[in-house]
PDB file of N, CA and C in Angstrom:
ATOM      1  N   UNK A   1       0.844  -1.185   0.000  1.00  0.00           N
ATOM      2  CA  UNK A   1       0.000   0.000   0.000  1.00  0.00           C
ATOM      3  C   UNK A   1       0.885   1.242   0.000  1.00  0.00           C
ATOM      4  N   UNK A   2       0.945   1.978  -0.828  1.00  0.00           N
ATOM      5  CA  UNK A   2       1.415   2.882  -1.015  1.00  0.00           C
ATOM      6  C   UNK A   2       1.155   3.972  -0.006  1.00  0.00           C
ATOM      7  N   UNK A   3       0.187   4.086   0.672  1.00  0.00           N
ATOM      8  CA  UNK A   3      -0.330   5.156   1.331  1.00  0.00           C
ATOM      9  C   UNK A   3       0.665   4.941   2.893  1.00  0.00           C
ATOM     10  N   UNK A   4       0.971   3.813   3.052  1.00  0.00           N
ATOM     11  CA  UNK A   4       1.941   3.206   4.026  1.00  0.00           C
ATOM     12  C   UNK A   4       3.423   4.172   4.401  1.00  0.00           C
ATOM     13  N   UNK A   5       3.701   3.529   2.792  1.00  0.00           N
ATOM     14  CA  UNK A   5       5.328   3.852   2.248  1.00  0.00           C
ATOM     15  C   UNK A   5       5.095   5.593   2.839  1.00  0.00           C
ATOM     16  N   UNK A   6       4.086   6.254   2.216  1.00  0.00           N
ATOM     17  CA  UNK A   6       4.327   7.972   2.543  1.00  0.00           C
ATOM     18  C   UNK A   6       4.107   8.334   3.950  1.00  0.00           C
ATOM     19  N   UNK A   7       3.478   7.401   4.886  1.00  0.00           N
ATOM     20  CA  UNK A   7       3.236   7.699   6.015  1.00  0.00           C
ATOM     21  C   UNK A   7       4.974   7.549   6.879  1.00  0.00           C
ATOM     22  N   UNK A   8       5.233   6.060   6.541  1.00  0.00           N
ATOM     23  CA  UNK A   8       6.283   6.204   6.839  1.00  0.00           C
ATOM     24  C   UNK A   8       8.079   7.104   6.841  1.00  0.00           C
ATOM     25  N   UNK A   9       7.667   7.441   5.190  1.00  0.00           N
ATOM     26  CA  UNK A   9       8.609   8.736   4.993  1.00  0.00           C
ATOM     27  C   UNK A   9       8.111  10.077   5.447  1.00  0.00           C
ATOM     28  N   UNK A  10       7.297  10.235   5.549  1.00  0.00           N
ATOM     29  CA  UNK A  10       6.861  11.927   5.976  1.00  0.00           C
ATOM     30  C   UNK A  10       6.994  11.657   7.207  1.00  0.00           C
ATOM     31  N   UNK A  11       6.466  10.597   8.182  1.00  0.00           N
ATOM     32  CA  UNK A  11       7.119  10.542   9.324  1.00  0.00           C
ATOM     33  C   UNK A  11       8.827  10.384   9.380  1.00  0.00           C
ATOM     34  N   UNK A  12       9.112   9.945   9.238  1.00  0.00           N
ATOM     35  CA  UNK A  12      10.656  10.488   9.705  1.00  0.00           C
ATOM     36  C   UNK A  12      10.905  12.126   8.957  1.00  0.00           C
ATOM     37  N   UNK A  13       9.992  12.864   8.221  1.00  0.00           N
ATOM     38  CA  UNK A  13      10.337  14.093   8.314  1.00  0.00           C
ATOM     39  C   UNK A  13       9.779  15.222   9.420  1.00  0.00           C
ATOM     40  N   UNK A  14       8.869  14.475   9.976  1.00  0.00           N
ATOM     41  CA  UNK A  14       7.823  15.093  10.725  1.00  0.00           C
ATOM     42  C   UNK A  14       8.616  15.272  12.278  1.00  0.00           C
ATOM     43  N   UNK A  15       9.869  14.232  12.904  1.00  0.00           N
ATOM     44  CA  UNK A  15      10.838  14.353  13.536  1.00  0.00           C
ATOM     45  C   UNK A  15      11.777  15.688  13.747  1.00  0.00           C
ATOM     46  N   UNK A  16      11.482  16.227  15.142  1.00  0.00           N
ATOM     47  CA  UNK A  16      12.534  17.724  14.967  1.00  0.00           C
ATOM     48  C   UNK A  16      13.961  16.499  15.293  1.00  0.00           C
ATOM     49  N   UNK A  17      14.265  15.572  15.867  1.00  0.00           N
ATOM     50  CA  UNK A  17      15.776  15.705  15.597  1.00  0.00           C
ATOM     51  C   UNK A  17      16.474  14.820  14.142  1.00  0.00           C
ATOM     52  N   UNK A  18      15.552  14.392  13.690  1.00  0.00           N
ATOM     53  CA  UNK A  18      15.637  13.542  12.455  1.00  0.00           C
ATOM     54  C   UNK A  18      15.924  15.032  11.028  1.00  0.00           C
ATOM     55  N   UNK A  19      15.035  16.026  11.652  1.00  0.00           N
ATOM     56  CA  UNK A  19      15.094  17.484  11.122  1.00  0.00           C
ATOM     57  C   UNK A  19      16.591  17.879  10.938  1.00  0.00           C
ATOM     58  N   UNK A  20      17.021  17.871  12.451  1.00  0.00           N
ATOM     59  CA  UNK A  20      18.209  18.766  12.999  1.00  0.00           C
ATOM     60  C   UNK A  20      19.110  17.415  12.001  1.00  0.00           C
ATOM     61  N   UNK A  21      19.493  16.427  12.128  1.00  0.00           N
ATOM     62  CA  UNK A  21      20.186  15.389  11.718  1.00  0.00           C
ATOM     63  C   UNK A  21      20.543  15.723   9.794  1.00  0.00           C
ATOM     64  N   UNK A  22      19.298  15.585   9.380  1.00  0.00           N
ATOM     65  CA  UNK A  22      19.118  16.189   8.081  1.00  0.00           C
ATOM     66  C   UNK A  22      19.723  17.235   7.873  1.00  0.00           C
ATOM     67  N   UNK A  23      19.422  18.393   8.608  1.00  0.00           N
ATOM     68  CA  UNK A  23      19.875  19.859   8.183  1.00  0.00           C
ATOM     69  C   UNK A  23      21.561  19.739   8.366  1.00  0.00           C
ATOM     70  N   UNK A  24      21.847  19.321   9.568  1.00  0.00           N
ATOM     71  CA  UNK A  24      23.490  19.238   9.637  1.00  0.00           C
ATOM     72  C   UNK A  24      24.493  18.190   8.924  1.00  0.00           C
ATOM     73  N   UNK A  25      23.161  17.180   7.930  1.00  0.00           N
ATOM     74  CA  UNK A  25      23.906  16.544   6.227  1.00  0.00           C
ATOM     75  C   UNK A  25      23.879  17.057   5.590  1.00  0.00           C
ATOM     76  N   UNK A  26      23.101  18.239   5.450  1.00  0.00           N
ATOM     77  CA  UNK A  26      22.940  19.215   3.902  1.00  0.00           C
ATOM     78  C   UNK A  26      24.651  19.587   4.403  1.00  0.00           C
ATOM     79  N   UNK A  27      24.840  19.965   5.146  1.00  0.00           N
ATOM     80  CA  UNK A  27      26.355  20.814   4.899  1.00  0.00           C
ATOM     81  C   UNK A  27      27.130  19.630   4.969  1.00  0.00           C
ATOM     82  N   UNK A  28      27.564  18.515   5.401  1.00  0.00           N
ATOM     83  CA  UNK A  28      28.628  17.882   5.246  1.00  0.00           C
ATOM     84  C   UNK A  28      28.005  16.398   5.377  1.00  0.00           C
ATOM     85  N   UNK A  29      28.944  15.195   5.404  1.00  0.00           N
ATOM     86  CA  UNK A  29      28.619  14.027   5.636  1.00  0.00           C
ATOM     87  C   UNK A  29      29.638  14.175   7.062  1.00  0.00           C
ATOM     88  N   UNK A  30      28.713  13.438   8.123  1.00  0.00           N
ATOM     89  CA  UNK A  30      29.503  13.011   9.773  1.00  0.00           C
ATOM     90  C   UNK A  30      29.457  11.711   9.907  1.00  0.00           C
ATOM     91  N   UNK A  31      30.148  11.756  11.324  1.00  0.00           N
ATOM     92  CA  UNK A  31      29.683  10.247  11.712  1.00  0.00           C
ATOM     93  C   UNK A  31      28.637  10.863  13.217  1.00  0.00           C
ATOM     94  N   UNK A  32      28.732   9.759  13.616  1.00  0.00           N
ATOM     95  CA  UNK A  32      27.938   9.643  14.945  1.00  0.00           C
ATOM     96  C   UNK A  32      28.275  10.248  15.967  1.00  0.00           C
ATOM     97  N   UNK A  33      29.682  10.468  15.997  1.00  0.00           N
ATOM     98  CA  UNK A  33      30.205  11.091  16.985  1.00  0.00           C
ATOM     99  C   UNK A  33      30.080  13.013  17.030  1.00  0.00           C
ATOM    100  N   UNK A  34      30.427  12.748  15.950  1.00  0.00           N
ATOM    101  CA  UNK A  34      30.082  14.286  15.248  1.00  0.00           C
ATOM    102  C   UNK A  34      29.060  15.122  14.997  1.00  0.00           C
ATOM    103  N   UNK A  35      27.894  14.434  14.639  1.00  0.00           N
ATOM    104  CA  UNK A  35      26.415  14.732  14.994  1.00  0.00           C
ATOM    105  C   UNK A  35      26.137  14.810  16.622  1.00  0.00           C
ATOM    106  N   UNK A  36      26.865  14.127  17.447  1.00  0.00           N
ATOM    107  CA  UNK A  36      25.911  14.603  18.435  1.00  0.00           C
ATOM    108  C   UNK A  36      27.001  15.142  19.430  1.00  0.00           C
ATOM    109  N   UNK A  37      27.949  15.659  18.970  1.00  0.00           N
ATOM    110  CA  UNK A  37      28.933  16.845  19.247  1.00  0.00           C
ATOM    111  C   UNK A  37      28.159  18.140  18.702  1.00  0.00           C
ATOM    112  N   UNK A  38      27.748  17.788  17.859  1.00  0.00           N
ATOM    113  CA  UNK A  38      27.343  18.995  17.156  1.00  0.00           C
ATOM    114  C   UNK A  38      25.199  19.547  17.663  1.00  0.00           C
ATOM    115  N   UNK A  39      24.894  18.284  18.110  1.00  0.00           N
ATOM    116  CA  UNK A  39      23.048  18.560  18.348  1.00  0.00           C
ATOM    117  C   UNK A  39      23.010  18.493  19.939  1.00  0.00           C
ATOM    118  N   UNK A  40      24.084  18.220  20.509  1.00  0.00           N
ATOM    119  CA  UNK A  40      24.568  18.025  21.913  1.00  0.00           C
ATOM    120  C   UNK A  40      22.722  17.058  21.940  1.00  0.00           C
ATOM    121  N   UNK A  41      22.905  15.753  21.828  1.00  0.00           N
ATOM    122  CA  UNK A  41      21.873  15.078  21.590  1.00  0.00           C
ATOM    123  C   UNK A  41      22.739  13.358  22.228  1.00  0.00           C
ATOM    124  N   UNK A  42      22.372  12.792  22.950  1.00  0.00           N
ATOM    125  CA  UNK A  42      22.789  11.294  23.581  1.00  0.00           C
ATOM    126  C   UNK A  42      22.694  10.992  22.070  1.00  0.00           C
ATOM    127  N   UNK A  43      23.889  10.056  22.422  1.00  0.00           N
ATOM    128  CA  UNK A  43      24.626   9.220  21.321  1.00  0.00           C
ATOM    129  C   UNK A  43      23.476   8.107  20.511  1.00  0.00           C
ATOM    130  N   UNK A  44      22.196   7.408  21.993  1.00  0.00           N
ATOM    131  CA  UNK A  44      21.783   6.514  21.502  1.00  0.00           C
ATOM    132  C   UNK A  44      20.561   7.299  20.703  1.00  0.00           C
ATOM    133  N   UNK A  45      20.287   7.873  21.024  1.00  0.00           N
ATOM    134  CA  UNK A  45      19.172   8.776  20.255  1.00  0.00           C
ATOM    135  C   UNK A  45      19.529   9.269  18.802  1.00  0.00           C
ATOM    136  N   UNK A  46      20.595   9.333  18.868  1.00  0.00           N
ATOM    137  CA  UNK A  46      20.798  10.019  17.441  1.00  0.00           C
ATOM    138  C   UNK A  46      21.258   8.507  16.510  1.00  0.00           C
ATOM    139  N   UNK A  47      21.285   7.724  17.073  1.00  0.00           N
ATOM    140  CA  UNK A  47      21.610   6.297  16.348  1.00  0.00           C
ATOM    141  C   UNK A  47      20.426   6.108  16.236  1.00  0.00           C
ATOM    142  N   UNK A  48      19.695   6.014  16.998  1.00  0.00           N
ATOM    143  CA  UNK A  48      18.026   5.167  16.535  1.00  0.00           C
ATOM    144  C   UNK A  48      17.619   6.053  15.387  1.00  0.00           C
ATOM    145  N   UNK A  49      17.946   7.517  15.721  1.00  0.00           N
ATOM    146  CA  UNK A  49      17.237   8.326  14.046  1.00  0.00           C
ATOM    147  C   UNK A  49      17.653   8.118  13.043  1.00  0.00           C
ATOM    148  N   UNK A  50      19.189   7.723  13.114  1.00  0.00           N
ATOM    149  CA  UNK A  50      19.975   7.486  11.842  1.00  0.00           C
ATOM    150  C   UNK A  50      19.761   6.009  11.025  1.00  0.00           C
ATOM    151  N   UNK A  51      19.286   5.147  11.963  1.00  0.00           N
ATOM    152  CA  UNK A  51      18.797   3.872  11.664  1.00  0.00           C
ATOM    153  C   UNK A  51      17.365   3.943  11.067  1.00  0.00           C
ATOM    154  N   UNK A  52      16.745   4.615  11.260  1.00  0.00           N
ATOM    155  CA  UNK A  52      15.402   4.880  10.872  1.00  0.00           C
ATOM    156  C   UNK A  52      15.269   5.842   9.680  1.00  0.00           C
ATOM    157  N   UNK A  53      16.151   6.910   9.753  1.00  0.00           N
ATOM    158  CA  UNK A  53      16.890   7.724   8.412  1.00  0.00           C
ATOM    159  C   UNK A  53      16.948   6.496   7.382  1.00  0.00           C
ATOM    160  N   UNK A  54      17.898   5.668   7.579  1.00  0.00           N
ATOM    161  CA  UNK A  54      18.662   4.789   6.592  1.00  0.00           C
ATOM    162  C   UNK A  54      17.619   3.571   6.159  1.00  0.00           C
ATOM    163  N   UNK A  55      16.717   3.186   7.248  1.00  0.00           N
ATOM    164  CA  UNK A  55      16.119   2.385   6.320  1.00  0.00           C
ATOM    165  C   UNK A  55      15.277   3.122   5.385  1.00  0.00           C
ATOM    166  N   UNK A  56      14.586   4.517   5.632  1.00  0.00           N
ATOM    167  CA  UNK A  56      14.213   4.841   4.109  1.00  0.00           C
ATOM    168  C   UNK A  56      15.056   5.344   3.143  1.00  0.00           C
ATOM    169  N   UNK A  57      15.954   5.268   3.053  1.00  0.00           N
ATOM    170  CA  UNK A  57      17.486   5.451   2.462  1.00  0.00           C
ATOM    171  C   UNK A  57      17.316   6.920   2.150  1.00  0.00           C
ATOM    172  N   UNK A  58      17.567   7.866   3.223  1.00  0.00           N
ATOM    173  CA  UNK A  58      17.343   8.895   3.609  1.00  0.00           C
ATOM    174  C   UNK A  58      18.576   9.619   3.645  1.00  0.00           C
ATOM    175  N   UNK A  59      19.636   8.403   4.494  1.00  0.00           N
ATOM    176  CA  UNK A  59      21.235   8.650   4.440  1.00  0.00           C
ATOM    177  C   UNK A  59      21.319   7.331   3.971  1.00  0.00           C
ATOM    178  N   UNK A  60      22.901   7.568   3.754  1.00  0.00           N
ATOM    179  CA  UNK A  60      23.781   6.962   3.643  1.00  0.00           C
ATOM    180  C   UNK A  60      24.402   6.423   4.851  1.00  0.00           C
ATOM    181  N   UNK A  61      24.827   5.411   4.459  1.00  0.00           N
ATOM    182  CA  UNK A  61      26.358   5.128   5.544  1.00  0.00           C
ATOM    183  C   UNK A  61      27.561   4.316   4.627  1.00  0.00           C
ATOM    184  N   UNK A  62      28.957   4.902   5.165  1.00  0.00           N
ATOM    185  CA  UNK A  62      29.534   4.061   4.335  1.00  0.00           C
ATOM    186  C   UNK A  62      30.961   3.900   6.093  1.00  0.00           C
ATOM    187  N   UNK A  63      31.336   2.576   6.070  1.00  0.00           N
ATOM    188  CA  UNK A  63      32.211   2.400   6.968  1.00  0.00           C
ATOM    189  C   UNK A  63      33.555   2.997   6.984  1.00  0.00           C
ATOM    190  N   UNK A  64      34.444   3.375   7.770  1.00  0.00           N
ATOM    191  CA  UNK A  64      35.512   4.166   7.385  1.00  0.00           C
ATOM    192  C   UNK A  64      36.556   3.729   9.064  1.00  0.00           C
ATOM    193  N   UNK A  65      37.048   2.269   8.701  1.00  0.00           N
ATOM    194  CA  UNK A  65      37.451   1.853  10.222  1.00  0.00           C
ATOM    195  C   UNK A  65      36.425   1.537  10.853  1.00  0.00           C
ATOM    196  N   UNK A  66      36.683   2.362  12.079  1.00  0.00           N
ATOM    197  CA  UNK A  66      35.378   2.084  13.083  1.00  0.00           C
ATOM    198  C   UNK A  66      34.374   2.944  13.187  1.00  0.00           C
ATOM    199  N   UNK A  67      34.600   3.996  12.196  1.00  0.00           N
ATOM    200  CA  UNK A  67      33.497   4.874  12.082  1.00  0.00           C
ATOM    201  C   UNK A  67      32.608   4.822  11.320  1.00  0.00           C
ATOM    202  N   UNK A  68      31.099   5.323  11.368  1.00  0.00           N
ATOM    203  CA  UNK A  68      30.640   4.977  10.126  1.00  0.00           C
ATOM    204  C   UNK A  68      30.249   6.609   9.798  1.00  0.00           C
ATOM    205  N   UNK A  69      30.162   7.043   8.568  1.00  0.00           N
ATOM    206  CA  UNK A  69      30.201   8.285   8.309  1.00  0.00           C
ATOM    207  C   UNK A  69      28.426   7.935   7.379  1.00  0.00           C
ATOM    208  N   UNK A  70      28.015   9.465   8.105  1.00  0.00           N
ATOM    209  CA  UNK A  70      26.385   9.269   7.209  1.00  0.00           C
ATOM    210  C   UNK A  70      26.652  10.577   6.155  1.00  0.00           C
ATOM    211  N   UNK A  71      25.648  10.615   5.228  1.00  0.00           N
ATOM    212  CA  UNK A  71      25.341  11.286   4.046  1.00  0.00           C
ATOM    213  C   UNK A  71      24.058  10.763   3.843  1.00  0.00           C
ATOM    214  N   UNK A  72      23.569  12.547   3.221  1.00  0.00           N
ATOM    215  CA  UNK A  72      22.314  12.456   3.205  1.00  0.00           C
ATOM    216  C   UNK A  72      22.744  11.568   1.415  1.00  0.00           C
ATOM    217  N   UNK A  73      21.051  11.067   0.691  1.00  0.00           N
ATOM    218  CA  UNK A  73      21.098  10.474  -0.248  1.00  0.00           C
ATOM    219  C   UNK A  73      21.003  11.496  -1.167  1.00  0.00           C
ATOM    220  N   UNK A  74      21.849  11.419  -2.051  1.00  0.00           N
ATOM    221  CA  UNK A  74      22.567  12.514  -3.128  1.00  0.00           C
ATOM    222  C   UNK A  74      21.714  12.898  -4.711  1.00  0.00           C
ATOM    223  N   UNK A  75      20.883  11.538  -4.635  1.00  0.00           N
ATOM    224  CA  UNK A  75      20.150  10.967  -5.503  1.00  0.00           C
ATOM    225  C   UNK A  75      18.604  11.349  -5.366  1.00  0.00           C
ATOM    226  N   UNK A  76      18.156  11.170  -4.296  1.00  0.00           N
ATOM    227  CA  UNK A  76      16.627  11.575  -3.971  1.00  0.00           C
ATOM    228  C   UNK A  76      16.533  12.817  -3.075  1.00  0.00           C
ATOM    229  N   UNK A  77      16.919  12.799  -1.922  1.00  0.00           N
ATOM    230  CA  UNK A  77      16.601  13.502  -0.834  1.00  0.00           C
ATOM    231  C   UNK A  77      17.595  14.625  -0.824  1.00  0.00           C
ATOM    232  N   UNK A  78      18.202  15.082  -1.264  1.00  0.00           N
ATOM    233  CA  UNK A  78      19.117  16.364  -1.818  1.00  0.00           C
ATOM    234  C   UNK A  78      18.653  17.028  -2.525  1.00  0.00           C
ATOM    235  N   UNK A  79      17.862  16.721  -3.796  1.00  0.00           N
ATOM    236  CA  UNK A  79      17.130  17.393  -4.950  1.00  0.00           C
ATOM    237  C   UNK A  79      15.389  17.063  -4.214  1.00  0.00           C
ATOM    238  N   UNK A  80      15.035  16.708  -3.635  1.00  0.00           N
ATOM    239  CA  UNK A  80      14.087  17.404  -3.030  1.00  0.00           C
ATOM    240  C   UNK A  80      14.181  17.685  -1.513  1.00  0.00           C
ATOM    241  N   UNK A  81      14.943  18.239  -1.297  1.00  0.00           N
ATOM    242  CA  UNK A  81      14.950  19.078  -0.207  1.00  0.00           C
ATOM    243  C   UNK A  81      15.232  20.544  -1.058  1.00  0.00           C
ATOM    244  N   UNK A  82      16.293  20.693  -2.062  1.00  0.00           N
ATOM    245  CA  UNK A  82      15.935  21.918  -3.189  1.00  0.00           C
ATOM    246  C   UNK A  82      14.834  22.136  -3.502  1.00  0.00           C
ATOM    247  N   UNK A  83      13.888  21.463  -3.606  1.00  0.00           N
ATOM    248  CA  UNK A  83      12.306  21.746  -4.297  1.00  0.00           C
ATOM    249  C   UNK A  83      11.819  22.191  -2.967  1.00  0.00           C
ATOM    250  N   UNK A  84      12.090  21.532  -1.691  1.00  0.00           N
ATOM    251  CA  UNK A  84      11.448  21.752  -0.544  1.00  0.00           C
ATOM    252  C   UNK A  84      11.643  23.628  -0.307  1.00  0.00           C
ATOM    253  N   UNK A  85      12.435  23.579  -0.080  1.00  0.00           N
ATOM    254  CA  UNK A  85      13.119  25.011   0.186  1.00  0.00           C
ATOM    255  C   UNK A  85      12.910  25.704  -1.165  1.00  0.00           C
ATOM    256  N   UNK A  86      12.772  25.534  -2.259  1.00  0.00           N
ATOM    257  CA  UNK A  86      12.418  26.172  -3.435  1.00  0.00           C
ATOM    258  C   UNK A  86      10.769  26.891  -3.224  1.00  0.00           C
ATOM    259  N   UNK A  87      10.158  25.616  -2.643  1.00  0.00           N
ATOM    260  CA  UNK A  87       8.651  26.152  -2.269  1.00  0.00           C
ATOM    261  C   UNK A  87       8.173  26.839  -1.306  1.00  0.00           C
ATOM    262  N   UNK A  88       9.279  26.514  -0.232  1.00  0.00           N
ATOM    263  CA  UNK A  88       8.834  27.159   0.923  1.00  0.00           C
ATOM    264  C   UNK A  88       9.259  28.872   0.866  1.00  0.00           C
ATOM    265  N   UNK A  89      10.068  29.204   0.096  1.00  0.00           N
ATOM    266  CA  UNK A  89      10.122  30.568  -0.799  1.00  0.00           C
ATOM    267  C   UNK A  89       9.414  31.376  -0.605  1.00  0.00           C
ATOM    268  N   UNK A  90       8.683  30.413  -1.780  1.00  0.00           N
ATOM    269  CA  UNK A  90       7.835  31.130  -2.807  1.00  0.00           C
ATOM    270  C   UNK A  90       6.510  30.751  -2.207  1.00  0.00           C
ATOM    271  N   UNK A  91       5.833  30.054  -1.366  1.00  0.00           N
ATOM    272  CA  UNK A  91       4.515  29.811  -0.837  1.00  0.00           C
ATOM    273  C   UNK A  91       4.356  29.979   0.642  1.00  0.00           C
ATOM    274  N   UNK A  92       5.453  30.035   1.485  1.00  0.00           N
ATOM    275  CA  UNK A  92       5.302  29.915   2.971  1.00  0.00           C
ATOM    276  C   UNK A  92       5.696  31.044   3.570  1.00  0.00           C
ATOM    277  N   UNK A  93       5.134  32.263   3.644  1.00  0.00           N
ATOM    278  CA  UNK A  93       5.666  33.291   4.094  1.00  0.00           C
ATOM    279  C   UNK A  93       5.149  33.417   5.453  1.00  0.00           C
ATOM    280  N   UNK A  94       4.986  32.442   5.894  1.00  0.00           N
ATOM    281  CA  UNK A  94       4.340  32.442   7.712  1.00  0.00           C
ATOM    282  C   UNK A  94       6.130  32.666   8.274  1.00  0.00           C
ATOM    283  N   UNK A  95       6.388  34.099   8.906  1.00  0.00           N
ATOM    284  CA  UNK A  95       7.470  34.362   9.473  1.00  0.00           C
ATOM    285  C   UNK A  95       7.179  34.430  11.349  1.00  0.00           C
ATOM    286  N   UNK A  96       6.686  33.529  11.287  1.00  0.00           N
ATOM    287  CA  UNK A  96       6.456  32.673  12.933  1.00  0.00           C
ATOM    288  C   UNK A  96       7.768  32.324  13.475  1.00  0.00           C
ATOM    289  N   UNK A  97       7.555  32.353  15.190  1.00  0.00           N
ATOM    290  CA  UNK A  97       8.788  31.462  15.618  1.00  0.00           C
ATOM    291  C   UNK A  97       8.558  29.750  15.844  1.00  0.00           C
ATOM    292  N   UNK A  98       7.664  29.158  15.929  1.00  0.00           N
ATOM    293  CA  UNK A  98       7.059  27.878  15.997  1.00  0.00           C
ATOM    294  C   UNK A  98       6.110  27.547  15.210  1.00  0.00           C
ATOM    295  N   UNK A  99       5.853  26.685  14.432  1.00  0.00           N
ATOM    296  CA  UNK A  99       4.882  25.899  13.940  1.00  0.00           C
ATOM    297  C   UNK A  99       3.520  26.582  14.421  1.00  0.00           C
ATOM    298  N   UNK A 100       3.340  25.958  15.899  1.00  0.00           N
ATOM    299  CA  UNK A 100       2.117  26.091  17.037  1.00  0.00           C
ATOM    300  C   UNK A 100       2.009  27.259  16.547  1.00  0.00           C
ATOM    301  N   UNK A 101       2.683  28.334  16.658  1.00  0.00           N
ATOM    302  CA  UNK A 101       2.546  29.703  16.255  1.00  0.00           C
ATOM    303  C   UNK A 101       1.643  30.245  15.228  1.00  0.00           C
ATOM    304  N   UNK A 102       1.898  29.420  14.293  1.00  0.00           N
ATOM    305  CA  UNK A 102       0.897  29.480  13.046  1.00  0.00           C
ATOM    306  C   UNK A 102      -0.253  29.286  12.338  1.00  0.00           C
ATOM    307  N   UNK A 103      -0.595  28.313  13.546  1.00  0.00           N
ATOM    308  CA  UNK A 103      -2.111  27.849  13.443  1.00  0.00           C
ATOM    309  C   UNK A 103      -3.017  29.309  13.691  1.00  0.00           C
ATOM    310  N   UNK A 104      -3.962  29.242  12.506  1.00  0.00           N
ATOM    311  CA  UNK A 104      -5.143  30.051  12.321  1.00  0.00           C
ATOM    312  C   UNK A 104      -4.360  31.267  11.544  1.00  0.00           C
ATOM    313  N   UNK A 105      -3.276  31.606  11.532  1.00  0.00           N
ATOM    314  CA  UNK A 105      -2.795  32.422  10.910  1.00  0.00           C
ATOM    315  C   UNK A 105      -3.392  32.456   9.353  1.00  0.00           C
ATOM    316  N   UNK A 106      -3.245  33.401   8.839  1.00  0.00           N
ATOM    317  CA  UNK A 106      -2.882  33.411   7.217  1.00  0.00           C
ATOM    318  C   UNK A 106      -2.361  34.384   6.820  1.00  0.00           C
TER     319      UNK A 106
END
């Protein structure tokens, strides 16, 4: 069922640290250690997102020793996160500080 597959990917976008995880692959590929040096976020938490990232092949991982270094997918989720931010441009001018914030707005 297809309606599945999108529930399951929009949920892992619907995640603020799966968010934060994402946003800090647009600028580089890390590892694990480095992401949560960087989201000051417990180590195991940011592994369960990255595992859940990766099974919708969201990132990457490629081994490097004992590290494993993630990247977002270069192929899908890079060129629409450009469309994402392309739209949110040009259609989302809600200049809120929260989401919550925005309800009833227009």
């Amino acid at each position: 069922m297809k309606n599945n597959s999108y529930h399951i990917f929009f949920n892992n976008l619907a995640n603020p640290l799966k968010i934060e995880i994402i946003g800090s692959l647009k600028k580089t590929s890390k590892s694990v250690k480095e992401l949560v040096k960087e989201l000051n976020v417990e180590q195991s938490k940011v592994s369960h997102a990255l595992s859940a990232l990766k099974k919708c092949n969201i990132v990457n991982v490629i081994q490097d020793g004992k590290k494993r270094i993630y990247s977002l997918n270069k192929n899908t989720i890079v060129p629409m996160l450009k469309l994402i931010d392309r739209h949110s441009k040009m259609h989302c001018d809600c200049k809120c500080c929260t989401m919550k914030d925005c309800k009833g707005k227009k």
